[in-house]
C-alpha atoms as a PDB file:
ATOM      1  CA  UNK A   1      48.329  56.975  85.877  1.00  0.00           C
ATOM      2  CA  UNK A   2      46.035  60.057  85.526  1.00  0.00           C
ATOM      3  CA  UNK A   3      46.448  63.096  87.804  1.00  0.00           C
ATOM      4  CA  UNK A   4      43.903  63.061  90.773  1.00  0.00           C
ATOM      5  CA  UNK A   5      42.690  66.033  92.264  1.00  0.00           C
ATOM      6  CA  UNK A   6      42.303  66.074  95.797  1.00  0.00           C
ATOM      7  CA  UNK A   7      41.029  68.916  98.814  1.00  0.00           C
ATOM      8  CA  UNK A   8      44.285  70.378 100.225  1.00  0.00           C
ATOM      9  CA  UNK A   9      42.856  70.996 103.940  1.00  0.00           C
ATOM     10  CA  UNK A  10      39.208  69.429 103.666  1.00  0.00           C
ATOM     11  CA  UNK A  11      38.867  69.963 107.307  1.00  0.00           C
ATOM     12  CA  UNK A  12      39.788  73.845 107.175  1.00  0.00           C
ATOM     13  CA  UNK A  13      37.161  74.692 104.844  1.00  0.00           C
ATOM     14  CA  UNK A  14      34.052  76.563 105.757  1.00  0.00           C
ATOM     15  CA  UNK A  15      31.046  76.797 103.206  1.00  0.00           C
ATOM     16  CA  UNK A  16      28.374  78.614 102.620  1.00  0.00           C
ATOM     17  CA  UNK A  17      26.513  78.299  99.728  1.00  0.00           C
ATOM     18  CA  UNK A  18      23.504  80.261  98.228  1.00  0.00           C
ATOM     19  CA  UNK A  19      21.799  79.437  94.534  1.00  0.00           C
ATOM     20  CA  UNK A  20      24.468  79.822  92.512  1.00  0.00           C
ATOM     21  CA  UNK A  21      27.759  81.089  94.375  1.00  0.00           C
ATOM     22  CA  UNK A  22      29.116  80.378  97.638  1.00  0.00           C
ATOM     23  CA  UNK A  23      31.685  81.953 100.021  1.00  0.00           C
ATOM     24  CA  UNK A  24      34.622  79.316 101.114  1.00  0.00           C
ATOM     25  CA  UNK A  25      36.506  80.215 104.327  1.00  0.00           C
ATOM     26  CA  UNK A  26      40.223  78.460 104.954  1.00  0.00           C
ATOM     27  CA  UNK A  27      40.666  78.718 108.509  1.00  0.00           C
ATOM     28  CA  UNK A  28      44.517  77.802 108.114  1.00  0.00           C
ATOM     29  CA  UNK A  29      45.412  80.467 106.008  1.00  0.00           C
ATOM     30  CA  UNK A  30      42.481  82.965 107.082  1.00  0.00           C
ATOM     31  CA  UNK A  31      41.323  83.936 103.306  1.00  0.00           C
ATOM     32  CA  UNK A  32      38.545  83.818 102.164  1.00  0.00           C
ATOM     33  CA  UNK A  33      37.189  83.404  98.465  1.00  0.00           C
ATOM     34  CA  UNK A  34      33.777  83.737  96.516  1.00  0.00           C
ATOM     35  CA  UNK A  35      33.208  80.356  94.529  1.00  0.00           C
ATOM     36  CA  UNK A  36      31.017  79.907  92.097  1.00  0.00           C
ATOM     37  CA  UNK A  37      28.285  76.908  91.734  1.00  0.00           C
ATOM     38  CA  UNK A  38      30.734  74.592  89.927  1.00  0.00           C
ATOM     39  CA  UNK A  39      33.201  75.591  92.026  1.00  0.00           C
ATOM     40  CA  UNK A  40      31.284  74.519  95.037  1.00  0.00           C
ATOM     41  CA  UNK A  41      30.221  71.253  93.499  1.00  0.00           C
ATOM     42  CA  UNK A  42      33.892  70.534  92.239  1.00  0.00           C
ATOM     43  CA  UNK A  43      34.964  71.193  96.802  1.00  0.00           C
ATOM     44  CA  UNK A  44      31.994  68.892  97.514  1.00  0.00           C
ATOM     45  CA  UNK A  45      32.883  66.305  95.113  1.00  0.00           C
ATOM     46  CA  UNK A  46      36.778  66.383  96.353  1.00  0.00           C
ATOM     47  CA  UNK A  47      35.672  66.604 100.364  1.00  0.00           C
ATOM     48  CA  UNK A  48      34.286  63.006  99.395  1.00  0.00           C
ATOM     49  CA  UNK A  49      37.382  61.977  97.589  1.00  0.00           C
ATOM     50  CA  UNK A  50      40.167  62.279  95.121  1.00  0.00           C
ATOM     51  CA  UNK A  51      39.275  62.297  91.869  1.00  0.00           C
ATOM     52  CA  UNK A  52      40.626  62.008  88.127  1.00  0.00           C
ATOM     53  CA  UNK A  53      39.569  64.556  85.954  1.00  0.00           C
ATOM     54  CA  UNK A  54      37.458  62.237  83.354  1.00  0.00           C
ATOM     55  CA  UNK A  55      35.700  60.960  86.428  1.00  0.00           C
ATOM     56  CA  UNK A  56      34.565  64.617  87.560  1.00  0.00           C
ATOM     57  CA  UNK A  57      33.699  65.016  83.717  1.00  0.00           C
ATOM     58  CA  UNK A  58      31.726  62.144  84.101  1.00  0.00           C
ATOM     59  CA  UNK A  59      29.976  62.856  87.638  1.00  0.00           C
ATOM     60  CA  UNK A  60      29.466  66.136  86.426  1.00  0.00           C
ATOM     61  CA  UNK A  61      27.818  65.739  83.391  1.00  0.00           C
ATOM     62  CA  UNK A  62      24.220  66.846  84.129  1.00  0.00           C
ATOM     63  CA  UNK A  63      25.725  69.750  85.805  1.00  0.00           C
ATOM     64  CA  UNK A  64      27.401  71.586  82.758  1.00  0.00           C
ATOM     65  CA  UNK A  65      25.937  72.882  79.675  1.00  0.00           C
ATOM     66  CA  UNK A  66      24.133  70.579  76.935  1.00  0.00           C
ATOM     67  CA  UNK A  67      26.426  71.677  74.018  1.00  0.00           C
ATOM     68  CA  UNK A  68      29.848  71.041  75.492  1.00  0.00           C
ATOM     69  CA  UNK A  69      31.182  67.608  73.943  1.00  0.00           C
ATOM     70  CA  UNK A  70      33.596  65.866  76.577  1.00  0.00           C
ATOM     71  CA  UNK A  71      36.463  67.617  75.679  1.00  0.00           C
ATOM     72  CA  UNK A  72      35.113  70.387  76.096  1.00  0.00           C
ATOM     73  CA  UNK A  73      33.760  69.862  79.572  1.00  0.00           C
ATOM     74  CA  UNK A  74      37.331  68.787  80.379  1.00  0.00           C
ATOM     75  CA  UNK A  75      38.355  71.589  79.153  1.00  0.00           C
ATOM     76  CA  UNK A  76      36.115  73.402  81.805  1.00  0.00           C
ATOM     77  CA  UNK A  77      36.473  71.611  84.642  1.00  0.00           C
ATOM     78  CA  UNK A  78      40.456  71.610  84.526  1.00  0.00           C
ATOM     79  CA  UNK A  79      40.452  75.399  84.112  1.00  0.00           C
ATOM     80  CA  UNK A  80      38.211  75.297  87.252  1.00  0.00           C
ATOM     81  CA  UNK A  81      40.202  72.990  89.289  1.00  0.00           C
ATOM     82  CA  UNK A  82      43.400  74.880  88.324  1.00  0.00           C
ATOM     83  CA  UNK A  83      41.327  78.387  89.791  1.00  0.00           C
ATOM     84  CA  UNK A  84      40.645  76.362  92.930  1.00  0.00           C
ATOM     85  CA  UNK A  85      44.343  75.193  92.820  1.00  0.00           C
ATOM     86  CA  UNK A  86      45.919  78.779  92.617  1.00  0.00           C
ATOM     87  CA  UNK A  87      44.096  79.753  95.819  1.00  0.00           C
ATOM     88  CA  UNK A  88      45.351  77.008  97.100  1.00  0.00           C
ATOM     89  CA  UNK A  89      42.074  74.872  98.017  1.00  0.00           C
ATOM     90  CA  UNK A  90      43.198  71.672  95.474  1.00  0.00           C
ATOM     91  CA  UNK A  91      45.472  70.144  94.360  1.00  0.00           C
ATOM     92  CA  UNK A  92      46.542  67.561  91.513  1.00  0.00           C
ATOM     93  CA  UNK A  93      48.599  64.392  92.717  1.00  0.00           C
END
């Protein structure tokens, strides 16, 4: 079964978003961290749901660049999720 990635504390998480970056506050652990516009698509994605990484790929699709193949966009989104992981806003189950 493929990993699902998942909002640690959905209901901790403060947003606020401008055109391309956005400012995430975690009112559990009191950080907070500037997100890119990915990044903020990837939290309001995984506030909705968990989600497998081809999915997100797939959801995503319009989102990232033209001349990434699917690999490649995997690629990118799992070095994303894994920067939202290590400040501890995701996680993979």
């Amino acid at each position: 079964m493929p990993e699902r990635w998942q909002l640690i504390r959905a209901d901790a998480l403060r947003v606020r978003e401008w055109d391309d970056a956005g400012v995430i506050y975690d009112a559990f652990s009191g950080s907070t961290h500037l997100v890119d516009a990915l990044g903020l698509e990837l939290l309001d994605l995984l506030r909705q749901q968990a989600w497998s990484l081809d999915a997100l790929v797939t959801e995503l699709r319009d989102a990232l660049p033209d001349d990434l193949d699917a690999e490649a966009a995997a690629r990118l989104l799992r070095a994303k999720l894994e920067q939202l992981a290590r400040l501890d806003l995701v996680t993979a189950a």
